[in-house]
C-alpha atoms as a PDB file:
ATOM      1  CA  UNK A   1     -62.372  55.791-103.359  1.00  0.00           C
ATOM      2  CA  UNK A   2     -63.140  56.749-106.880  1.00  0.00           C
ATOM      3  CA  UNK A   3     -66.836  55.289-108.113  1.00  0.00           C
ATOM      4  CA  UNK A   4     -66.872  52.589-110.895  1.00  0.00           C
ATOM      5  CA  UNK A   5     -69.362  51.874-113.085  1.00  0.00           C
ATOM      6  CA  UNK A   6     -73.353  51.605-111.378  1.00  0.00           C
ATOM      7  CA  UNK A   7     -73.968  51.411-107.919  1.00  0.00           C
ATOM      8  CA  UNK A   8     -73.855  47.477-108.076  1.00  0.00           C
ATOM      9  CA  UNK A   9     -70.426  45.338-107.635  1.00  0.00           C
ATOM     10  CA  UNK A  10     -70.236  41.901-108.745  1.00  0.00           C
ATOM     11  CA  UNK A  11     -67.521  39.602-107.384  1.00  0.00           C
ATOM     12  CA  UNK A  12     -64.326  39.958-109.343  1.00  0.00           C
ATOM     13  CA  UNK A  13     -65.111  36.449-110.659  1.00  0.00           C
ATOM     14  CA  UNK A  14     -68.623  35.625-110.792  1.00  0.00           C
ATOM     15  CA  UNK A  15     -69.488  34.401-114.035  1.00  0.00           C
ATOM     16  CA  UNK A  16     -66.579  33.123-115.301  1.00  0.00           C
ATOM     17  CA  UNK A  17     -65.706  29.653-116.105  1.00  0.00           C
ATOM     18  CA  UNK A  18     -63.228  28.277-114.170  1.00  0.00           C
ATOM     19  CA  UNK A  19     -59.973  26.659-115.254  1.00  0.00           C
ATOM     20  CA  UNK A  20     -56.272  26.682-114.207  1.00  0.00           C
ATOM     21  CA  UNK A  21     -56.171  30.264-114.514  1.00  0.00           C
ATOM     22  CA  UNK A  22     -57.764  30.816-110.999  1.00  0.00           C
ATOM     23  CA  UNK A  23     -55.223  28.419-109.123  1.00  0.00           C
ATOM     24  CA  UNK A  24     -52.167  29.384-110.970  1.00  0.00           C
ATOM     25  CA  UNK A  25     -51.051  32.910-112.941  1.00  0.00           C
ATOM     26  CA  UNK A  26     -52.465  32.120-116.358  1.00  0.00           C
ATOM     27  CA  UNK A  27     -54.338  34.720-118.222  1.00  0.00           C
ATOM     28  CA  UNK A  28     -53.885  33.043-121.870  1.00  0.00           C
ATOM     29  CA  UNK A  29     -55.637  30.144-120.155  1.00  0.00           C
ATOM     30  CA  UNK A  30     -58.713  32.412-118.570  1.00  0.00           C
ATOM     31  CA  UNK A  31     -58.963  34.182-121.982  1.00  0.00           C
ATOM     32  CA  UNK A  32     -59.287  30.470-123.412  1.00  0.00           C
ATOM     33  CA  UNK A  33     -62.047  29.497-121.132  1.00  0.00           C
ATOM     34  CA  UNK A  34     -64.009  32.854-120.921  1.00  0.00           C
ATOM     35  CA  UNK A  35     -63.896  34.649-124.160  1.00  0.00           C
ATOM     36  CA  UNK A  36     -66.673  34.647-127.010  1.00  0.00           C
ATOM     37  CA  UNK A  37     -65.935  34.749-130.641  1.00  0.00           C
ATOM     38  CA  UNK A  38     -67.747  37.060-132.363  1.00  0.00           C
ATOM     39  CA  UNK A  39     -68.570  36.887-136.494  1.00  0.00           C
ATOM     40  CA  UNK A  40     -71.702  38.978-136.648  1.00  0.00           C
ATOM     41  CA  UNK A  41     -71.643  42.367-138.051  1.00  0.00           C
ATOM     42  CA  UNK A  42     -71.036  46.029-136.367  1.00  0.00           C
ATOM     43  CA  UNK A  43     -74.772  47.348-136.359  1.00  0.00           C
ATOM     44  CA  UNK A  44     -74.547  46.489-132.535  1.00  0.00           C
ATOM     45  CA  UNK A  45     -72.040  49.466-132.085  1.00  0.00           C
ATOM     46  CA  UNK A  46     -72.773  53.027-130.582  1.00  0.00           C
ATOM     47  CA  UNK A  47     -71.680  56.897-132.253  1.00  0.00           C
ATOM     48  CA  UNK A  48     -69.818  59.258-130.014  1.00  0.00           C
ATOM     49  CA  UNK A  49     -71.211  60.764-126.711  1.00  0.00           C
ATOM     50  CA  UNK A  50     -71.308  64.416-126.242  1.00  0.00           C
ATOM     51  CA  UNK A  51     -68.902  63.329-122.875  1.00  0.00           C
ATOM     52  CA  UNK A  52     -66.624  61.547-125.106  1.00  0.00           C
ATOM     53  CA  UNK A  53     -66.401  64.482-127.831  1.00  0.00           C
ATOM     54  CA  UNK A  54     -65.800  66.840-124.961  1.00  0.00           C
ATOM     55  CA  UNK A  55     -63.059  64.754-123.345  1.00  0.00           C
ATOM     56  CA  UNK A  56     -61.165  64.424-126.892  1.00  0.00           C
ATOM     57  CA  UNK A  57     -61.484  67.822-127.509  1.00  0.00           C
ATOM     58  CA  UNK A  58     -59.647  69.017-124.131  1.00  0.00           C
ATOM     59  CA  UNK A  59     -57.237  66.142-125.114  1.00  0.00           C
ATOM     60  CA  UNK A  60     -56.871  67.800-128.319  1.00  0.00           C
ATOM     61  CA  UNK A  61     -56.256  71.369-126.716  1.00  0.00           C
ATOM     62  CA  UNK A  62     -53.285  70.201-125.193  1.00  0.00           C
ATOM     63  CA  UNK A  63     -51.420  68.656-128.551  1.00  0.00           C
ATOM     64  CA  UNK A  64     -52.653  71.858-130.499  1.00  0.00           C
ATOM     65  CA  UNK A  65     -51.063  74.306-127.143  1.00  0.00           C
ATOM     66  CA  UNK A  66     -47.976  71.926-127.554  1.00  0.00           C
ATOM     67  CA  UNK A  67     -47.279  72.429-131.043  1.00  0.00           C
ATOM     68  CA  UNK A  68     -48.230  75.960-130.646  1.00  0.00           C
ATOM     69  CA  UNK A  69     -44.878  75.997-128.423  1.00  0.00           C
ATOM     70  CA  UNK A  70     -42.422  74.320-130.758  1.00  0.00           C
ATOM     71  CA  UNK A  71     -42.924  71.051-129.833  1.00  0.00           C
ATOM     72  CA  UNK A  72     -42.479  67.892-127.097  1.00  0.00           C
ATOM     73  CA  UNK A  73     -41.768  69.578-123.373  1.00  0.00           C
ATOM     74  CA  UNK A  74     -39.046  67.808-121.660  1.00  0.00           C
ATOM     75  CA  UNK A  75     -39.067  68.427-118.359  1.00  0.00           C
ATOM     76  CA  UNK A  76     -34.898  68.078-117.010  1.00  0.00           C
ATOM     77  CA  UNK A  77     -36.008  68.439-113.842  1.00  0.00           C
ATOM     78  CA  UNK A  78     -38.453  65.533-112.592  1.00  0.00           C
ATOM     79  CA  UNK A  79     -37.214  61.898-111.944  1.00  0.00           C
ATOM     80  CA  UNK A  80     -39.365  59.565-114.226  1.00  0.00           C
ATOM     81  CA  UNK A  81     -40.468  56.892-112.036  1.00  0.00           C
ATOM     82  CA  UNK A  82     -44.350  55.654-111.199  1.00  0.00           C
ATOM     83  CA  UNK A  83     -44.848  58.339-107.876  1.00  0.00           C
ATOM     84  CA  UNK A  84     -42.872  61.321-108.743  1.00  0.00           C
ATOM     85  CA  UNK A  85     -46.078  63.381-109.854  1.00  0.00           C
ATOM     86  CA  UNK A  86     -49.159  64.393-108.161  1.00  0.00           C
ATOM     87  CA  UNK A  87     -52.604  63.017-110.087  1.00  0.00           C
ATOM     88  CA  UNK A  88     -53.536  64.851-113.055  1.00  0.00           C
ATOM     89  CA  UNK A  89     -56.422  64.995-115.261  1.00  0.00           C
ATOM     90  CA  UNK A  90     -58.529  66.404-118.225  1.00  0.00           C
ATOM     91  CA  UNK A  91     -61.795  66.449-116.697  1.00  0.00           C
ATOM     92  CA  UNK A  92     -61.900  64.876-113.010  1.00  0.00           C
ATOM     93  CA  UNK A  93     -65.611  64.502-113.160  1.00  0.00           C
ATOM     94  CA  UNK A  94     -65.981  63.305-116.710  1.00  0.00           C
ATOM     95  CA  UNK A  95     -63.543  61.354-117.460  1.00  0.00           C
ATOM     96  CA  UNK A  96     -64.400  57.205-117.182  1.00  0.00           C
ATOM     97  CA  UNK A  97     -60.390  56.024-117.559  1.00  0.00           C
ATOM     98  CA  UNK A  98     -57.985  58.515-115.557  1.00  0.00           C
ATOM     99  CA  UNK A  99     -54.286  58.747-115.805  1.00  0.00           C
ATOM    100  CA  UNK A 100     -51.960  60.963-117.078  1.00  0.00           C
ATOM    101  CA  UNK A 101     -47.961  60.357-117.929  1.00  0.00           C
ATOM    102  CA  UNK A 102     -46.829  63.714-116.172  1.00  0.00           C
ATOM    103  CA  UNK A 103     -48.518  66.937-114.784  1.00  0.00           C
ATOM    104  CA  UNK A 104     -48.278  68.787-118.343  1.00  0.00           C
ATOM    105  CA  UNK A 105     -49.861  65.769-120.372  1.00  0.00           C
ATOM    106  CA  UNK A 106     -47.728  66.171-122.877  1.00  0.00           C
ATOM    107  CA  UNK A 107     -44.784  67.038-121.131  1.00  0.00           C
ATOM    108  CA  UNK A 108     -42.114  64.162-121.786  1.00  0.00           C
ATOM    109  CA  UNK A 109     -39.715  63.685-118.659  1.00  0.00           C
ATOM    110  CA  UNK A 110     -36.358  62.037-117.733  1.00  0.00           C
ATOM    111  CA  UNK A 111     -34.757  60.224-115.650  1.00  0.00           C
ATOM    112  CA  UNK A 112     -31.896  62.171-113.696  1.00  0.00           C
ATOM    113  CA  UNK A 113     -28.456  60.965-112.534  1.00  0.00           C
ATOM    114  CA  UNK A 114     -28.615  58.202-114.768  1.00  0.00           C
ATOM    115  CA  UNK A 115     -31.158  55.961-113.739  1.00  0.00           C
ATOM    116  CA  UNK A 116     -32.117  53.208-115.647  1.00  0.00           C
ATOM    117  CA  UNK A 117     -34.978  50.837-115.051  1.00  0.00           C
ATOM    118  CA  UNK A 118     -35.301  48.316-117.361  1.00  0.00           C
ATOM    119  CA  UNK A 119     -37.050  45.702-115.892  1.00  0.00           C
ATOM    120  CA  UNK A 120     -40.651  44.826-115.881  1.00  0.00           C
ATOM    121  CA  UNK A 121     -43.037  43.955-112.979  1.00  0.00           C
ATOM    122  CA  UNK A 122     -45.213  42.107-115.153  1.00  0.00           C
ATOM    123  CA  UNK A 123     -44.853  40.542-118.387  1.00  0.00           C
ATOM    124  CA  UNK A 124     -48.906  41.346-119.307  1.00  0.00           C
ATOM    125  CA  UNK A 125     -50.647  44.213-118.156  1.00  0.00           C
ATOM    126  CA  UNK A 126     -53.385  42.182-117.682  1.00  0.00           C
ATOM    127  CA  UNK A 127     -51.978  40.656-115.098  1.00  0.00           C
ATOM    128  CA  UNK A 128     -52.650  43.437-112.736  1.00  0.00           C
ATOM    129  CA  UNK A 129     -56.639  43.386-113.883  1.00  0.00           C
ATOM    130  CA  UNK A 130     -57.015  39.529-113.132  1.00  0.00           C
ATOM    131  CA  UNK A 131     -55.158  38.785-110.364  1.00  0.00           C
ATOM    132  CA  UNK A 132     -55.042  42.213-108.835  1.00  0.00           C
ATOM    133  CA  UNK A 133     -51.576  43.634-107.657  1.00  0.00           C
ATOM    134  CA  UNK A 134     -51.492  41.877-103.630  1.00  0.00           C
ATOM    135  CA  UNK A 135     -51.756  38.356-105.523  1.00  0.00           C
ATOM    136  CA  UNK A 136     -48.642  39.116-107.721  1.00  0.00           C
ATOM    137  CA  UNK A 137     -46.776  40.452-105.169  1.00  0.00           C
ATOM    138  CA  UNK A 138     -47.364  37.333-102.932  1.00  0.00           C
ATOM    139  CA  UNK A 139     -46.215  35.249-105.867  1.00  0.00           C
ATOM    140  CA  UNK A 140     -42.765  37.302-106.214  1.00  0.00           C
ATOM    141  CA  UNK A 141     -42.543  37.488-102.289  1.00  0.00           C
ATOM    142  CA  UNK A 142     -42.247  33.574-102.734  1.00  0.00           C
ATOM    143  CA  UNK A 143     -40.510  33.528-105.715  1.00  0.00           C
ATOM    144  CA  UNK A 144     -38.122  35.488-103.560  1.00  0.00           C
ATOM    145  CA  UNK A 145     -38.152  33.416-100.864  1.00  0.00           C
ATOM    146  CA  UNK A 146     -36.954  30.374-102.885  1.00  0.00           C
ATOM    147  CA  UNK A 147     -34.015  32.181-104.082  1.00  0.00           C
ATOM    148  CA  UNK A 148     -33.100  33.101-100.618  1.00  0.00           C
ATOM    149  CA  UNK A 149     -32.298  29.735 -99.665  1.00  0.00           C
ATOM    150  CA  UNK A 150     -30.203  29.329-102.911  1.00  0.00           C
ATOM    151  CA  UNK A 151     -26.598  29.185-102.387  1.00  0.00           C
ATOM    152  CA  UNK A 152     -25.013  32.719-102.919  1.00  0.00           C
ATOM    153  CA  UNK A 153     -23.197  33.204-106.324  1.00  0.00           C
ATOM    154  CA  UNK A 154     -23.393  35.613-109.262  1.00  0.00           C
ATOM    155  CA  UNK A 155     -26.573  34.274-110.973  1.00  0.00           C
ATOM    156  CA  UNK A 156     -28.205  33.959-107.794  1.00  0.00           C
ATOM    157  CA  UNK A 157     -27.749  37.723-106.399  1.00  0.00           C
ATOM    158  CA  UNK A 158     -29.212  39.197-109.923  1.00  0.00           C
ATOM    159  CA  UNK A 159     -31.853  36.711-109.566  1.00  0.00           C
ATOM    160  CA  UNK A 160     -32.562  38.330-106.009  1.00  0.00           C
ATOM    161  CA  UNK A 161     -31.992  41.775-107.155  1.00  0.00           C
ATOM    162  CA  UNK A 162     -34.511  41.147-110.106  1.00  0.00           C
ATOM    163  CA  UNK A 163     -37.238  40.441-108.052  1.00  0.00           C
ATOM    164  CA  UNK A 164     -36.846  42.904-105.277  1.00  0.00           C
ATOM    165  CA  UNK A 165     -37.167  45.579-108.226  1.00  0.00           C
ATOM    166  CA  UNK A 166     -40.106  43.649-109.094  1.00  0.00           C
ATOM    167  CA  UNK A 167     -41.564  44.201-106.449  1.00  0.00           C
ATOM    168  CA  UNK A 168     -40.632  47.501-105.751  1.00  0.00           C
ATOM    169  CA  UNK A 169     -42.490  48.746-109.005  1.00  0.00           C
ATOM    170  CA  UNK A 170     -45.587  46.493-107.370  1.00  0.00           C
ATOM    171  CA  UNK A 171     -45.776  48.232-104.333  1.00  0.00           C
ATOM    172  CA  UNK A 172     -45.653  51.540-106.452  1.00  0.00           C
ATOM    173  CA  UNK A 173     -48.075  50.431-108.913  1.00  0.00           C
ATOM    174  CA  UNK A 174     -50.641  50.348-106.316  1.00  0.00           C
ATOM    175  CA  UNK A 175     -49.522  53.467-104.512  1.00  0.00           C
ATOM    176  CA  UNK A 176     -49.649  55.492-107.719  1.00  0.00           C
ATOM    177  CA  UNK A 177     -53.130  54.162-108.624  1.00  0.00           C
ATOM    178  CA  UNK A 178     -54.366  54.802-104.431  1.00  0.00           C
ATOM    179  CA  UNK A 179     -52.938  58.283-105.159  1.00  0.00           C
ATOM    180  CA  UNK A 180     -56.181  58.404-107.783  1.00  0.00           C
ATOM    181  CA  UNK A 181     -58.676  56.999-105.524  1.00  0.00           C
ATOM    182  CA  UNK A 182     -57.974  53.255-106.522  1.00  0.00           C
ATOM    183  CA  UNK A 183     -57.319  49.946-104.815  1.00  0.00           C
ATOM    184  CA  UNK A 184     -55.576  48.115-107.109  1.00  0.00           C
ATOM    185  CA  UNK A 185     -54.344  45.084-104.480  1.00  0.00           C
ATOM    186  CA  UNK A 186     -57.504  43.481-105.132  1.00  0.00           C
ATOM    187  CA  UNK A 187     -58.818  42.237-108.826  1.00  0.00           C
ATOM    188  CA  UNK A 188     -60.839  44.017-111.257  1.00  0.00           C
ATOM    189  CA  UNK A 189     -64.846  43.606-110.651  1.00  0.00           C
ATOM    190  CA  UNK A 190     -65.843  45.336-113.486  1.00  0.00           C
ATOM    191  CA  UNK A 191     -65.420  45.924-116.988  1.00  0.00           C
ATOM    192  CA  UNK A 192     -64.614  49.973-116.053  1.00  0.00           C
ATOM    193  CA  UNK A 193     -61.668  48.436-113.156  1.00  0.00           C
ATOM    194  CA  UNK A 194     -60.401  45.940-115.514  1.00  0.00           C
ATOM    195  CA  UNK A 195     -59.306  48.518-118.419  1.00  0.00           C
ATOM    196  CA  UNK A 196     -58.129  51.199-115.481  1.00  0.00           C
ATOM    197  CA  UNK A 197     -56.494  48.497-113.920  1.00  0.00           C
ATOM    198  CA  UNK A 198     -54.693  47.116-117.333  1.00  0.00           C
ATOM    199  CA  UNK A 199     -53.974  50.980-118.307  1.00  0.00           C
ATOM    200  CA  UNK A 200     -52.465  51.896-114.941  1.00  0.00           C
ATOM    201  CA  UNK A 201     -49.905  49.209-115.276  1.00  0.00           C
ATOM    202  CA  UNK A 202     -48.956  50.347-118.891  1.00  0.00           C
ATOM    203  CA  UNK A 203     -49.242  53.681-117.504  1.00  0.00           C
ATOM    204  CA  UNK A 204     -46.648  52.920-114.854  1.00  0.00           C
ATOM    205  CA  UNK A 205     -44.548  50.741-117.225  1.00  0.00           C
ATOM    206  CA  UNK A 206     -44.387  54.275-119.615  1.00  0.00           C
ATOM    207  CA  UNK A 207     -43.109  56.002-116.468  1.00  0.00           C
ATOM    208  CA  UNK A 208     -40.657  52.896-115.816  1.00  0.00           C
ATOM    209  CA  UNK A 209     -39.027  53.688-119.239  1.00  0.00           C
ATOM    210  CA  UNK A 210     -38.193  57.628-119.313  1.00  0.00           C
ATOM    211  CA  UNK A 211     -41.093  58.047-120.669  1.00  0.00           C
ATOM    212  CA  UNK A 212     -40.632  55.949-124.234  1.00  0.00           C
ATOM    213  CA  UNK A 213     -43.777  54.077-126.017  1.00  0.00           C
ATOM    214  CA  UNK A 214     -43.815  50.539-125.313  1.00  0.00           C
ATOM    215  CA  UNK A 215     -46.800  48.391-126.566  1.00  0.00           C
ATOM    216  CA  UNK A 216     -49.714  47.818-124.903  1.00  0.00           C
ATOM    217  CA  UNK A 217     -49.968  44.462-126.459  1.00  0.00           C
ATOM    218  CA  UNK A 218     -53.269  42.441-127.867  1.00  0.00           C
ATOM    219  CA  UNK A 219     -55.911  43.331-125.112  1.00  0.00           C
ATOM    220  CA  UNK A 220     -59.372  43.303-127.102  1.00  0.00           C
ATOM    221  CA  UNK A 221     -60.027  39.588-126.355  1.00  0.00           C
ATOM    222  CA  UNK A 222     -59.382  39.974-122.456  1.00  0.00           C
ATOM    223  CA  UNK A 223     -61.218  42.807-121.909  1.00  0.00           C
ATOM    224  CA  UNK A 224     -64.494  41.796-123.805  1.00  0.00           C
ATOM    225  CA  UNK A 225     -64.633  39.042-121.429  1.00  0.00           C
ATOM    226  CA  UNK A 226     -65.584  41.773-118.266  1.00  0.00           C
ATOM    227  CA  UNK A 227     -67.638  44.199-120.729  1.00  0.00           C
ATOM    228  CA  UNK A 228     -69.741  41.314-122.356  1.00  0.00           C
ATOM    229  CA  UNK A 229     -70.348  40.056-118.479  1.00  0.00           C
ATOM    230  CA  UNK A 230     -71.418  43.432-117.326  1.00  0.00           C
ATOM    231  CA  UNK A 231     -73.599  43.958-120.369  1.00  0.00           C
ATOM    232  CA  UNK A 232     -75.699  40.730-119.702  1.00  0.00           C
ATOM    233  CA  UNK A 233     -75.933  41.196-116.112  1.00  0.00           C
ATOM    234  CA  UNK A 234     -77.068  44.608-117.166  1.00  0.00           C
ATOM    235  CA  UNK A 235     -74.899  46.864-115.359  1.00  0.00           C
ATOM    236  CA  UNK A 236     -73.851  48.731-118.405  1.00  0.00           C
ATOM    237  CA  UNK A 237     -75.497  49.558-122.134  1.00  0.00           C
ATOM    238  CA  UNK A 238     -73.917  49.445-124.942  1.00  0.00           C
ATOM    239  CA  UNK A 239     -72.997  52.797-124.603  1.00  0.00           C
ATOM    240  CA  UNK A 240     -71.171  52.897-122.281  1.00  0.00           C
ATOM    241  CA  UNK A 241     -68.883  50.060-122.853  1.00  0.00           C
ATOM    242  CA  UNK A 242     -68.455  52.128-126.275  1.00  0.00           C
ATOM    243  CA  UNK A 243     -67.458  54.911-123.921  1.00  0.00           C
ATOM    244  CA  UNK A 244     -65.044  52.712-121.896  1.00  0.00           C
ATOM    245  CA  UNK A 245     -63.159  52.470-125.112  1.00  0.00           C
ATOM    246  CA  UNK A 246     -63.244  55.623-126.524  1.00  0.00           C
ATOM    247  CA  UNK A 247     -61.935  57.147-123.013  1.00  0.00           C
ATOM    248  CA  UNK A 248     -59.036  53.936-123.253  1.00  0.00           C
ATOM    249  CA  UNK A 249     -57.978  55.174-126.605  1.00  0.00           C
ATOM    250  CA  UNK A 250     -57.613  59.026-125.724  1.00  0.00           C
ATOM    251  CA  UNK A 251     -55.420  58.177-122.751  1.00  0.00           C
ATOM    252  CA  UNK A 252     -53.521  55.736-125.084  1.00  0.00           C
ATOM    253  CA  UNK A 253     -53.233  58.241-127.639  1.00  0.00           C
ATOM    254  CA  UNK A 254     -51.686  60.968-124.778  1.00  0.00           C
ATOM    255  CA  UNK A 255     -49.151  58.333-123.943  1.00  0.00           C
ATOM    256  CA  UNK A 256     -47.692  58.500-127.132  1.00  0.00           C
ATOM    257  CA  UNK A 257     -50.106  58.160-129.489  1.00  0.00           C
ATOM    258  CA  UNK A 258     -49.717  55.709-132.583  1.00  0.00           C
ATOM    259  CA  UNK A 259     -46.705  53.829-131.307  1.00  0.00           C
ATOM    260  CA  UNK A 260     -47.991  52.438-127.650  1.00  0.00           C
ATOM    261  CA  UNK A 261     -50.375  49.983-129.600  1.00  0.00           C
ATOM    262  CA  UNK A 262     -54.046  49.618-129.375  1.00  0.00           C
ATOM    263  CA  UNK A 263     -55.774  46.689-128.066  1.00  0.00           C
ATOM    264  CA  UNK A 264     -56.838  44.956-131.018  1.00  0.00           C
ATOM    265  CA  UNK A 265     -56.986  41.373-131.111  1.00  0.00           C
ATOM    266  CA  UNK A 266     -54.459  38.579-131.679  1.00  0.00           C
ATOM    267  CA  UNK A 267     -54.016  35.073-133.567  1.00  0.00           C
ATOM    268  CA  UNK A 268     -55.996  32.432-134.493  1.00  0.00           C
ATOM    269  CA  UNK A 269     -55.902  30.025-130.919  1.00  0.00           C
ATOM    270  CA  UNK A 270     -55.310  26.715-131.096  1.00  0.00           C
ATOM    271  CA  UNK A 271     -58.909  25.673-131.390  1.00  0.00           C
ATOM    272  CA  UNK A 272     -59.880  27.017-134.997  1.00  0.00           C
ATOM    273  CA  UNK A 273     -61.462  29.961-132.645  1.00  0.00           C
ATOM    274  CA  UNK A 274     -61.216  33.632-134.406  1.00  0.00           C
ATOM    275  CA  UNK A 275     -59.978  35.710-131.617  1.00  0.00           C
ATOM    276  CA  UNK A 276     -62.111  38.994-133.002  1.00  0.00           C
ATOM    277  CA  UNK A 277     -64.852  39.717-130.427  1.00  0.00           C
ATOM    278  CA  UNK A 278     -67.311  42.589-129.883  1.00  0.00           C
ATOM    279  CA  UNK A 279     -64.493  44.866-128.546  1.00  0.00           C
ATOM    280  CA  UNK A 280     -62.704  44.509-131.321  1.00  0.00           C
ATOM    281  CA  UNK A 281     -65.237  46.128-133.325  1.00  0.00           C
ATOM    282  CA  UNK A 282     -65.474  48.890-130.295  1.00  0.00           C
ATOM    283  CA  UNK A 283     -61.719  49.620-130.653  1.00  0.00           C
ATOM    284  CA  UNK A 284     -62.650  50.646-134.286  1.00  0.00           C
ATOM    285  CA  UNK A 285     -65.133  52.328-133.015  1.00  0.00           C
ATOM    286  CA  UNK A 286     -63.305  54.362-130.935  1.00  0.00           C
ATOM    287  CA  UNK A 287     -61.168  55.561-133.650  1.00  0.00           C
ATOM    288  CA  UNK A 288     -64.316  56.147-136.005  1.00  0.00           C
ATOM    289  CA  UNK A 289     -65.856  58.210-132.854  1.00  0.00           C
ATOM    290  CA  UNK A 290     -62.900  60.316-132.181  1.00  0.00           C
ATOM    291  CA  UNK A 291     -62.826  61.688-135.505  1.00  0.00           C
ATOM    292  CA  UNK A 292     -66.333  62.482-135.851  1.00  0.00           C
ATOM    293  CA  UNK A 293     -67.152  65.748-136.556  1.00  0.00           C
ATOM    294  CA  UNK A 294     -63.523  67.667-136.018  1.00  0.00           C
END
């Protein structure tokens, strides 16, 4: 399996204050108990890597060798669904966040004899980071289960039908992320697993959808939770977690660029609480970074 992070593993959830979130599926509820506001200013923050300028420039080479060709590649000839394609990559032993939408990066595919998936596994990717992919497939095995007993009629059967496709998408979810060197069935232990583990399930939603952008949603406030824990247990510098995000935004940025949403941070909560923390700064960052020096 691929390597994450240092040498050291913490438990998924050591560290984190407790809550209804760990009995029940409730990320707004972990975010609630677990995040940190953050009002200071960005002096904390760290310039580009020579690992991250090399990993945007290869990302570059590929828009500037598609435009050099007319345009988007469709490929007519590959199904667009999570496992049709074989892992790909920029730079297998460089890159921090891996995934890529087909095997020409910025190839855009279809789906063929007029399949049409429209429904979604998981209604926040960071569902998949949390609770890990075997917990939310147990919960839509019983969800399943329930409707089973139900008495047969219309609403029932696209109840039924709903959920199996649910969990189909699960089950290829994980196999698409083992097919990079992931377990995904477990949760995230690490800041590192927790944005591969949100970005494979946008990754897979992409794939779901022929391909289109869909937004990634608000995801700043989650993920500073795992990043701030790994930087006080000191298992990452600030560097790195700068790095994290910088490699996040490139492989948001091959997905489709402006219109698949960054992870900034959302509203107000119902406490007063600002929901801008440290990552939100480093998703600035990362935009800062990746145009240094072109």
């Amino acid at each position: 399996m691929t390597t994450i992070g240092t040498a050291r593993r913490i438990g998924a959830w050591d560290g984190f204050t407790g809550g209804l979130w760990r009995d029940a599926i409730d990320v707004r509820d972990f975010i609630q108990q677990n995040y940190t506001p953050y009002a200071g200013d960005d002096g904390f923050l760290s310039g580009p890597t020579a690992r991250t300028l090399d990993i945007r420039d290869k990302a570059g080479a590929l828009f500037t060798a598609e435009r050099e060709r007319g345009g988007d590649d469709v490929d007519q000839h590959t199904r667009s669904s999570i496992i049709a394609l074989t892992p790909r990559y920029l730079d297998v032993h460089a890159e921090l966040i891996l995934g890529l939408p087909t095997d020409v990066p910025t190839e855009r595919d279809t789906l063929l004899n007029g399949d049409s998936r429209n429904d979604a596994a998981f209604d926040d990717y960071s569902l998949v980071a949390l609770y890990g992919v075997d917990r939310l497939l147990a919960e839509r095995a019983a969800g399943k289960a329930v409707l089973d007993e139900r008495p047969a009629d219309a609403e029932t059967f696209r109840l039924r039908a709903e959920v199996s496709e649910r969990i189909r998408t699960l089950w290829e979810l994980k196999s698409m992320a083992a097919s990079y060197g992931f377990d995904i069935g477990r949760p995230a232990a690490t800041g590192r697993e927790a944005i591969q583990w949100l970005y494979f399930a946008h990754l897979a939603a992409v794939r779901e959808q022929r391909g289109a952008t869909l937004s990634l949603g608000r995801t700043a406030t989650f993920l500073d939770i795992y990043l701030e824990r790994d930087l006080e247990s000191g298992l990452i510098t600030e560097e790195y977690a700068q790095e994290l995000m910088d490699d996040f935004l490139i492989k948001l940025h091959i997905l489709s660029a402006s219109e698949s949403g960054e992870p900034f941070s959302g509203e107000i909560d119902a406490e007063g609480r600002t929901p801008v923390t440290r990552t939100s700064f480093r998703c600035l960052q990362a935009r800062r970074n990746l145009d240094s020096a072109r």
